[in-house]
C-alpha atoms as a PDB file:
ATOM      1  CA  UNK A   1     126.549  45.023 152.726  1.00  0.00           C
ATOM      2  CA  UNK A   2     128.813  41.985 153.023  1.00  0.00           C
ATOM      3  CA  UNK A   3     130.451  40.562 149.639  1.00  0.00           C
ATOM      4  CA  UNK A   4     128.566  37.107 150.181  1.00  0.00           C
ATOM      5  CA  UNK A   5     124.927  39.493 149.898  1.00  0.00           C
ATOM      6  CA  UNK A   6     126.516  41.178 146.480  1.00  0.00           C
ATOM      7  CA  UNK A   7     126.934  37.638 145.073  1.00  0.00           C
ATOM      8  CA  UNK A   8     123.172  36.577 145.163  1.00  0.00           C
ATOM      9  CA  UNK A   9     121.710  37.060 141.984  1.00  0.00           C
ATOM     10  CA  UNK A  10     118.393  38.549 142.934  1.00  0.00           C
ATOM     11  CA  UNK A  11     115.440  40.367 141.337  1.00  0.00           C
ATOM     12  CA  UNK A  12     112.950  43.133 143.038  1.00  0.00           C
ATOM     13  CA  UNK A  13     109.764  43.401 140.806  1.00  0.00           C
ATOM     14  CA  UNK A  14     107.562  46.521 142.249  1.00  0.00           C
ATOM     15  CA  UNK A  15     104.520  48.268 140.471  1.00  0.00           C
ATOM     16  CA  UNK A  16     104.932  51.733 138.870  1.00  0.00           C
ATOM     17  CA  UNK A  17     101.916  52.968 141.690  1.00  0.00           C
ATOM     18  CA  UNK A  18     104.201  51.817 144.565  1.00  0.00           C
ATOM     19  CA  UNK A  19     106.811  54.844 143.619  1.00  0.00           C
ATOM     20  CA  UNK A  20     109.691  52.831 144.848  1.00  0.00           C
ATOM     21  CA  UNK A  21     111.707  54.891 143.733  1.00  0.00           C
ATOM     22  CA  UNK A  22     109.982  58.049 143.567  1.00  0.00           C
ATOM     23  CA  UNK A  23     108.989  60.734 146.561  1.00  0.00           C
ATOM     24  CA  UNK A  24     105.251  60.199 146.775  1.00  0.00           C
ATOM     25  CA  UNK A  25     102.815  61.646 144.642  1.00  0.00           C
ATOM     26  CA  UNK A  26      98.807  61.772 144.189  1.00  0.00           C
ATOM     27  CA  UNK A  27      98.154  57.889 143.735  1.00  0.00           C
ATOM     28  CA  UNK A  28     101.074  56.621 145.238  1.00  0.00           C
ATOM     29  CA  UNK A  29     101.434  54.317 148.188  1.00  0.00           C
ATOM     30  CA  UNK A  30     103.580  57.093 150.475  1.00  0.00           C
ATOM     31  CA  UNK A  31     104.830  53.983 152.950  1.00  0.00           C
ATOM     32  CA  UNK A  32     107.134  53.001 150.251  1.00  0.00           C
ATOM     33  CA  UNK A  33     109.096  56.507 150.753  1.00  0.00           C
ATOM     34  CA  UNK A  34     111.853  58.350 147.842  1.00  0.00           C
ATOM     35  CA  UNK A  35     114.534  56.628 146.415  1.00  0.00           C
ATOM     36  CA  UNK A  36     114.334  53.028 147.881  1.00  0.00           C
ATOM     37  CA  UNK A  37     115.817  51.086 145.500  1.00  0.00           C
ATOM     38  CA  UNK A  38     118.500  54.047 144.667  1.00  0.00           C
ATOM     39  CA  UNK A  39     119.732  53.315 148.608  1.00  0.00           C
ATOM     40  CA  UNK A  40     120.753  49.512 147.618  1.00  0.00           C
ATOM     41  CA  UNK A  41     121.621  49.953 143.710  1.00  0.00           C
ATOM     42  CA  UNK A  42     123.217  53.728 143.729  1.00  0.00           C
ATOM     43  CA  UNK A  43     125.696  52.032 145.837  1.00  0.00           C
ATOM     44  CA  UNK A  44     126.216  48.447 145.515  1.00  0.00           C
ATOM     45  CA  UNK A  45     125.629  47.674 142.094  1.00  0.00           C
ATOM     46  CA  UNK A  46     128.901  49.730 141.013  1.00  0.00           C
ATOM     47  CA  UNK A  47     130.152  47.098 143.751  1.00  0.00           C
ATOM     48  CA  UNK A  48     129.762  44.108 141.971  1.00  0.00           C
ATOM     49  CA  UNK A  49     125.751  43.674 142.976  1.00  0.00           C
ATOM     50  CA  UNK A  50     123.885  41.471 140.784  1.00  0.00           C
ATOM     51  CA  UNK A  51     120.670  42.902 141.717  1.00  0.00           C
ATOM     52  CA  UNK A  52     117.662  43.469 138.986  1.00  0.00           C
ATOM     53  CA  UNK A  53     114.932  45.938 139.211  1.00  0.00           C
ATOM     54  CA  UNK A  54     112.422  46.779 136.829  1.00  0.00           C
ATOM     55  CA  UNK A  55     108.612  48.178 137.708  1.00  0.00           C
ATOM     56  CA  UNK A  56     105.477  46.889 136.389  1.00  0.00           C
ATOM     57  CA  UNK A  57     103.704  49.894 134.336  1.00  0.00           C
ATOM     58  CA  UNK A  58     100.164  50.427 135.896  1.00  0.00           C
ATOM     59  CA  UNK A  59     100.252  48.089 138.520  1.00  0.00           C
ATOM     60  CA  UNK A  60     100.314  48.312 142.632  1.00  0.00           C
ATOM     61  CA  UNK A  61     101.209  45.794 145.004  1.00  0.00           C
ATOM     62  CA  UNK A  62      99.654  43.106 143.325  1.00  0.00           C
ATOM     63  CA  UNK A  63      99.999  39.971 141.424  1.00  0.00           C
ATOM     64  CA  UNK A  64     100.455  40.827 137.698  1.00  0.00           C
ATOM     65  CA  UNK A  65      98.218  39.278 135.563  1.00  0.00           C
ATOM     66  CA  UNK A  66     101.081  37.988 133.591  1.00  0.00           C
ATOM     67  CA  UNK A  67     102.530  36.967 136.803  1.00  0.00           C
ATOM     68  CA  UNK A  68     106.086  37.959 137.896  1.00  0.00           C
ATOM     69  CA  UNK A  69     106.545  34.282 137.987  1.00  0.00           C
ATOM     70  CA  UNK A  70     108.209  34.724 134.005  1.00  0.00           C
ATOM     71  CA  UNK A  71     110.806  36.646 134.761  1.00  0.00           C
ATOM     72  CA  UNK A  72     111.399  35.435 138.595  1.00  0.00           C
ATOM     73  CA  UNK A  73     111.057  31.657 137.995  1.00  0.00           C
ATOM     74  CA  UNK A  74     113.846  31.288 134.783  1.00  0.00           C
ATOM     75  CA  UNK A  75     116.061  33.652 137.215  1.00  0.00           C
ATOM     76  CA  UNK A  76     116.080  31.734 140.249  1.00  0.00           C
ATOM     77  CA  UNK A  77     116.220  28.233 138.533  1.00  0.00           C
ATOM     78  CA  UNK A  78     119.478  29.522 136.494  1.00  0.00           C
ATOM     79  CA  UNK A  79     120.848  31.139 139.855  1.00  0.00           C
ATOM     80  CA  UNK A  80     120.762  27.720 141.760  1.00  0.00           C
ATOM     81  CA  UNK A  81     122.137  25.866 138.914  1.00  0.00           C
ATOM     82  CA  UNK A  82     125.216  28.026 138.564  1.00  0.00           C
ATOM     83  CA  UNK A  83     125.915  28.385 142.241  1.00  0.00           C
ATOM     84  CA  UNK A  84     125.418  25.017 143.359  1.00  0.00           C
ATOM     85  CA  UNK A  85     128.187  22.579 143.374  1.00  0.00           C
ATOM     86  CA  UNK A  86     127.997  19.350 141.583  1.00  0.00           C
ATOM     87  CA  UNK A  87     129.318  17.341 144.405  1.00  0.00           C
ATOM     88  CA  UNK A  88     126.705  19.570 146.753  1.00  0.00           C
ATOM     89  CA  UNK A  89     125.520  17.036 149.457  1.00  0.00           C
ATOM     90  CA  UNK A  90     123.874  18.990 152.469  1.00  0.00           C
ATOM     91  CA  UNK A  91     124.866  15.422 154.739  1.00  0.00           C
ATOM     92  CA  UNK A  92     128.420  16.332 154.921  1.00  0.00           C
ATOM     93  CA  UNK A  93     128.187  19.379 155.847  1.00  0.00           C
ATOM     94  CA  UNK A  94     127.407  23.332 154.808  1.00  0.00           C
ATOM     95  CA  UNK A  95     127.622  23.635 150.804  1.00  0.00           C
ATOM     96  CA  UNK A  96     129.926  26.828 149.492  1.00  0.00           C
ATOM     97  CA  UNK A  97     128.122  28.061 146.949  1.00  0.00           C
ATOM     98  CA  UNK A  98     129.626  28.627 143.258  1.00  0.00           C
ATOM     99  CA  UNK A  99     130.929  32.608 142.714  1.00  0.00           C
ATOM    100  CA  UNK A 100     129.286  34.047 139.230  1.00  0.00           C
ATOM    101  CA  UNK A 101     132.057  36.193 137.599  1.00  0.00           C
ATOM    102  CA  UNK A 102     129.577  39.582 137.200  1.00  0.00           C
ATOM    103  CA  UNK A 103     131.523  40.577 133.841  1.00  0.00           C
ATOM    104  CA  UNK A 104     129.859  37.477 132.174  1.00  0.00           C
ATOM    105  CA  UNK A 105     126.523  38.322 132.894  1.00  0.00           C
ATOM    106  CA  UNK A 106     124.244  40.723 130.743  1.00  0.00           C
ATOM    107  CA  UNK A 107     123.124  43.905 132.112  1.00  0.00           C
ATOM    108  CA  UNK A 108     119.854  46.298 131.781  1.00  0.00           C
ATOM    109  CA  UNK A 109     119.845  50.104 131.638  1.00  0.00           C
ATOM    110  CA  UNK A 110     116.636  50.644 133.921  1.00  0.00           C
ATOM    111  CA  UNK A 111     116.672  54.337 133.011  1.00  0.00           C
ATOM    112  CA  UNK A 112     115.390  53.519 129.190  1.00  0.00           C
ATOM    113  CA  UNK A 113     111.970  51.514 129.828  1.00  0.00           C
ATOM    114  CA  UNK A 114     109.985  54.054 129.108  1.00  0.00           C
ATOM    115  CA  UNK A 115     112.122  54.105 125.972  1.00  0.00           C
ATOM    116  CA  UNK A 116     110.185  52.060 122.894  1.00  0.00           C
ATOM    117  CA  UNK A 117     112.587  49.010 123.960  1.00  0.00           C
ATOM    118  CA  UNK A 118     114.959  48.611 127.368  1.00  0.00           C
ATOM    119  CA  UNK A 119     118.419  48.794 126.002  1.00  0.00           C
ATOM    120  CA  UNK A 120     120.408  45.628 127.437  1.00  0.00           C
ATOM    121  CA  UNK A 121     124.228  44.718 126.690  1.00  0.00           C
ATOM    122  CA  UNK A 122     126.778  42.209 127.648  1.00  0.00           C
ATOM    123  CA  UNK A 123     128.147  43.375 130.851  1.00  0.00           C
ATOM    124  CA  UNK A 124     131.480  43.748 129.550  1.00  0.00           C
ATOM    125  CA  UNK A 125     129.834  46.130 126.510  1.00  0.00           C
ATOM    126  CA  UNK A 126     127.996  48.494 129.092  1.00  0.00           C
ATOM    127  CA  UNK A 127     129.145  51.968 129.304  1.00  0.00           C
ATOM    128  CA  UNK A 128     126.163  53.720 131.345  1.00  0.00           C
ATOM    129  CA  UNK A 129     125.694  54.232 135.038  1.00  0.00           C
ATOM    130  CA  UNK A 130     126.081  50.916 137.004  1.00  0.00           C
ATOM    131  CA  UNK A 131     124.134  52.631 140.388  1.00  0.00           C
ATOM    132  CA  UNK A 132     120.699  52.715 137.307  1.00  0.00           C
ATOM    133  CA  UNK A 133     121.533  49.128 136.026  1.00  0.00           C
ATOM    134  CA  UNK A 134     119.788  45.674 136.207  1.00  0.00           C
ATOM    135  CA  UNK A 135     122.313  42.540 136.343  1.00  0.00           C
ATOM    136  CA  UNK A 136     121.434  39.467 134.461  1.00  0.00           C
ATOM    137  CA  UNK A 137     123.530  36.284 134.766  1.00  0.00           C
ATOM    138  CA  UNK A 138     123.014  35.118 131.022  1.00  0.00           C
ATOM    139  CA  UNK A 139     121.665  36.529 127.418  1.00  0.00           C
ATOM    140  CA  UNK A 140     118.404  34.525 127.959  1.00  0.00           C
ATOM    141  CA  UNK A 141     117.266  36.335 131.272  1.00  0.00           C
ATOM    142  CA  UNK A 142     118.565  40.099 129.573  1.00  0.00           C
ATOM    143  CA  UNK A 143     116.516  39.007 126.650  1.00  0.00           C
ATOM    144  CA  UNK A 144     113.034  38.072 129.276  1.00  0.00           C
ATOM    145  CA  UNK A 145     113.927  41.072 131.119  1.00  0.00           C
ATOM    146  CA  UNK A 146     114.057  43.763 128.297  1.00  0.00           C
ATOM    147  CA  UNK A 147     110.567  42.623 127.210  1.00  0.00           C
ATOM    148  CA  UNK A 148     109.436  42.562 130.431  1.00  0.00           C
ATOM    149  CA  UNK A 149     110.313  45.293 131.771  1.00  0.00           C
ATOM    150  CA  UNK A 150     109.737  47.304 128.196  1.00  0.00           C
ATOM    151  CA  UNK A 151     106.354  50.195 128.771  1.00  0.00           C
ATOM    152  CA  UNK A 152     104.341  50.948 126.606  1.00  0.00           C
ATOM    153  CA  UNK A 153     104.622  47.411 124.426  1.00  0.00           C
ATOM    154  CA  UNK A 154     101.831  47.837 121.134  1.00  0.00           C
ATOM    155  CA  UNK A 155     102.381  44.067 120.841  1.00  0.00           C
ATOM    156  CA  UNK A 156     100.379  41.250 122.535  1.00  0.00           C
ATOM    157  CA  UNK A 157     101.368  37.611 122.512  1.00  0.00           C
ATOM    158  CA  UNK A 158      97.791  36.047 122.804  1.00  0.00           C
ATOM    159  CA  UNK A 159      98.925  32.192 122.623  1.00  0.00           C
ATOM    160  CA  UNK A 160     100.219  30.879 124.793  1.00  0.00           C
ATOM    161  CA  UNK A 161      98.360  32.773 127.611  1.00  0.00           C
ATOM    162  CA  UNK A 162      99.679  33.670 130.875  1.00  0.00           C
ATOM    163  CA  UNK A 163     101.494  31.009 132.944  1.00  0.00           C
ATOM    164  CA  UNK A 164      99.724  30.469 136.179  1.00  0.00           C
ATOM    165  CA  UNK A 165     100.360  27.549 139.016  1.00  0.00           C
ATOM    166  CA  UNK A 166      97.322  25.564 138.030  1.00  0.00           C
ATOM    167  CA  UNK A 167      98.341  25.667 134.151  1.00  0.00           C
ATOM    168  CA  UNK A 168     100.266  22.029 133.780  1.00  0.00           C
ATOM    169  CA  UNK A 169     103.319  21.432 132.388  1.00  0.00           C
ATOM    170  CA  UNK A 170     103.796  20.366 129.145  1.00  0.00           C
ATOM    171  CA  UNK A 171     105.539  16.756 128.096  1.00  0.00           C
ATOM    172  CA  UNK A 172     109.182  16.872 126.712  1.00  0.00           C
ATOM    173  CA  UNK A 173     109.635  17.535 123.002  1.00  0.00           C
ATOM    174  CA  UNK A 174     105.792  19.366 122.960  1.00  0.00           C
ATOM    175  CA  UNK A 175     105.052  22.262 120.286  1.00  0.00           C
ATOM    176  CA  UNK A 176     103.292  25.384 121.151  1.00  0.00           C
ATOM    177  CA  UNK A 177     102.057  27.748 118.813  1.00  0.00           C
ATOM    178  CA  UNK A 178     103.369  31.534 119.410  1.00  0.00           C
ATOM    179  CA  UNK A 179     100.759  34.010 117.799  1.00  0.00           C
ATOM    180  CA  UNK A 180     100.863  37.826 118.299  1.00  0.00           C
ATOM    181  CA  UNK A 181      98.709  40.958 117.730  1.00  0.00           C
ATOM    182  CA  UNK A 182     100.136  43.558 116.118  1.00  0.00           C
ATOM    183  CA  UNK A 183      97.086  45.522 115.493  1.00  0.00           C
ATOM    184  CA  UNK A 184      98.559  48.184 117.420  1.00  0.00           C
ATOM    185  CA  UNK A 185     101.660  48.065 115.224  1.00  0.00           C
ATOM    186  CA  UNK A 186     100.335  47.840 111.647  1.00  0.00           C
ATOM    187  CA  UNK A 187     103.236  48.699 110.128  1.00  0.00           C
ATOM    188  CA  UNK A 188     105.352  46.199 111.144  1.00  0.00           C
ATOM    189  CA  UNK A 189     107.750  44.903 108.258  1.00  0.00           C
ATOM    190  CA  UNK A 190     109.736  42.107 110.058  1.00  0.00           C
ATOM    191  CA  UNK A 191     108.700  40.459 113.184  1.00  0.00           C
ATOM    192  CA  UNK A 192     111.370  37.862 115.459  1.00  0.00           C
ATOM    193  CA  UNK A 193     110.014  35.376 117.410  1.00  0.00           C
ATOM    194  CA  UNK A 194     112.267  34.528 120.641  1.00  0.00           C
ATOM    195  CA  UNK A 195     112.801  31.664 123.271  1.00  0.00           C
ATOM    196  CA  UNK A 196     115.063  33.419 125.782  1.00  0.00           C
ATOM    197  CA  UNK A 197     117.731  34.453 123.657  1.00  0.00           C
ATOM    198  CA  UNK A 198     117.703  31.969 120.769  1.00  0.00           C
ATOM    199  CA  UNK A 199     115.704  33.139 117.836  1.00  0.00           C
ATOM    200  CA  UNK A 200     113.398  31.090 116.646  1.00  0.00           C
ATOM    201  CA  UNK A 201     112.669  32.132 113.175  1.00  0.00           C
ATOM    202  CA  UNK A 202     111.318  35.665 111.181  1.00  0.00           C
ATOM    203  CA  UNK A 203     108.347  36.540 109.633  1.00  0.00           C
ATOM    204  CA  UNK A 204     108.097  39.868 107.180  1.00  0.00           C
ATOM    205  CA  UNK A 205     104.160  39.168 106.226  1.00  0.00           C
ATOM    206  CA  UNK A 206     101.371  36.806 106.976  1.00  0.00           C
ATOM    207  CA  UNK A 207      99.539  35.899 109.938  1.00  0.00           C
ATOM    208  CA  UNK A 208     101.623  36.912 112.789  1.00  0.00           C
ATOM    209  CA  UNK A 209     102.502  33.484 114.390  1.00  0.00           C
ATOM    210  CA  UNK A 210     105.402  31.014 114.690  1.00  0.00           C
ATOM    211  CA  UNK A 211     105.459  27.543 115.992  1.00  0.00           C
ATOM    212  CA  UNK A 212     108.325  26.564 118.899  1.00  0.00           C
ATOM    213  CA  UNK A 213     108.886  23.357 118.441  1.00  0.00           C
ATOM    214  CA  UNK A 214     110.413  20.091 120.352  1.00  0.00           C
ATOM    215  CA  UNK A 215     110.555  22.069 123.497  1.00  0.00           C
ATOM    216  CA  UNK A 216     113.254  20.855 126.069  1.00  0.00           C
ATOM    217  CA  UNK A 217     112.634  20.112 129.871  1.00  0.00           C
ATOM    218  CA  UNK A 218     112.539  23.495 131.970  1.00  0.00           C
ATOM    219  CA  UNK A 219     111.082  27.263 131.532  1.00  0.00           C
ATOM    220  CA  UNK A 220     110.484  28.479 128.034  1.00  0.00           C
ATOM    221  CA  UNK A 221     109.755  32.655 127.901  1.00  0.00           C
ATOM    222  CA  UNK A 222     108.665  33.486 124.181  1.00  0.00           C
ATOM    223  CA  UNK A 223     109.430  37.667 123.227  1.00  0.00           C
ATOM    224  CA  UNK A 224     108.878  38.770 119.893  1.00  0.00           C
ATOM    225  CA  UNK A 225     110.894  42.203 118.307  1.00  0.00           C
ATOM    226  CA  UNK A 226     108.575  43.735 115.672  1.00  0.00           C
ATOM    227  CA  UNK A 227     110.267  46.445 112.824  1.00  0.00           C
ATOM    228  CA  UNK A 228     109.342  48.623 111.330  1.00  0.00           C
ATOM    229  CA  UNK A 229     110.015  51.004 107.522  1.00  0.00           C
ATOM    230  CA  UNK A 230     111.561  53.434 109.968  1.00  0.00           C
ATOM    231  CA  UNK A 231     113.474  51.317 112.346  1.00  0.00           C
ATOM    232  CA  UNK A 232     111.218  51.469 115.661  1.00  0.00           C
ATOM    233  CA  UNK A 233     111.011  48.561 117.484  1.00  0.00           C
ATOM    234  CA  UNK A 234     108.684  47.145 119.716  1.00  0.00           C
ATOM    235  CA  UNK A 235     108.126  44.118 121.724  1.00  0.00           C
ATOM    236  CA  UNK A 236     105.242  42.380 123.916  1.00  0.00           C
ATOM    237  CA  UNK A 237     104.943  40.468 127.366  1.00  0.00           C
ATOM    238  CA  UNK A 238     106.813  37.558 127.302  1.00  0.00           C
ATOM    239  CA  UNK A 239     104.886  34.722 128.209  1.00  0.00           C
ATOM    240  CA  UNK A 240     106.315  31.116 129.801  1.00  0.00           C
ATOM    241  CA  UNK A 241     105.208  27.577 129.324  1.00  0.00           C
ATOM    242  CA  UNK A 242     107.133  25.261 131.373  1.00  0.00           C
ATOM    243  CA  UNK A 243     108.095  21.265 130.216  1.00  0.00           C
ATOM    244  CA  UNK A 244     108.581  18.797 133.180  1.00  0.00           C
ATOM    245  CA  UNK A 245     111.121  16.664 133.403  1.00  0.00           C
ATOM    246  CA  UNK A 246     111.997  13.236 130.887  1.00  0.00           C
ATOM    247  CA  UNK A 247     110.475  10.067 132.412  1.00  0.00           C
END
């Protein structure tokens, strides 16, 4: 694999049925063979990839019905930004793209989903195997990722509700109200409320809910880290809103 393919910051989103990275089993689609994503990341990540992988629990080859789009959307917008030039103009000729120094990005340990909560660091922190890793240019995508990719979430953010193509944008400086179940969590004794990677406040009782206000231009992903007397904690499916542009 050429250096130029390690530099493109890139995501693979498969189902848990597909067994991408499995040898087949009762249930699973046997085209998609053992170890596929092991034959790019086992050896190329340690290389410098920035390559992300993370597998849908319960799902095929399908659409999710919180679509991949909250995870894949933030992470291509912030990929062009960072790579283009400023003084890009396609007129005069090919652009060279921007290099991302990997060390400054965030990275995943993909072998702790099925954990209670996928353990992410800043890539300069991370001690584990690179060849099982995720690479995440910034805090914000590590922070969509981990609840993303996270199994077995007992939390459910229930507004807003999944971001689909026919769901319009919202106007600049717009509030949206974040509210949770945590029925499945009952003893929950703090709960954060996330956009990206900024924390946007803390509740420790109440109705479980938090308002994001004056929302900029661009993708907003809201996670939420519930804990509890003992410790545990648990997150829920990010969900995105997006703001269009200022007039």
């Amino acid at each position: 694999m050429s250096d130029a393919l390690l530099r493109v910051p890139s995501i693979s989103i498969t189902g848990e049925k597909e067994g991408f990275n499995a040898p087949p089993a009762p249930g699973v689609d046997p085209s998609t063979g053992p170890a596929r994503i092991d034959e790019v990341f086992a050896p190329y990540r340690p290389k410098g990839g920035q390559f992300a992988w993370l597998e849908r629990q319960g799902l095929g080859h399908a659409y999710d019905e919180n679509r991949q789009d909250v995870l894949g959307m933030p992470l291509l917008d912030a990929a062009v930004r960072a790579r283009y030039p400023n003084d890009g103009d396609v007129t005069k000729g090919p652009i060279k793209l921007v290099d991302i120094d990997p060390s400054t990005g965030w990275i995943a340990d993909n072998t702790t989903w099925k954990s209670g909560l996928t353990k992410i660091y800043p890539a300069r922190e991370f001690k584990g195997d690179l060849g099982h890793s995720s690479w995440l240019q910034n805090e914000d995508l590590a922070f969509m990722y981990r609840a993303y990719s996270t199994y077995d979430k007992p939390l459910t953010i229930t507004s807003p509700g999944n971001c689909w193509p026919t769901m319009p944008a919202l106007a600049p400086g717009a509030s949206v109200p974040i509210v949770v179940d945590a029925s499945k969590f009952p003893n929950w004794k703090k709960m954060a409320f996330y956009d990206g990677a900024k924390k946007l406040g803390e509740i420790t009782q109440g109705p479980t809910q938090l308002t994001a206000t004056n929302l900029t231009p661009g993708y907003h992903v809201f996670s939420v880290l519930a804990t509890d007397d003992h410790g545990n904690v648990r997150t829920a499916d990010p969900k995105m809103v997006v703001v269009r542009p200022r007039p």
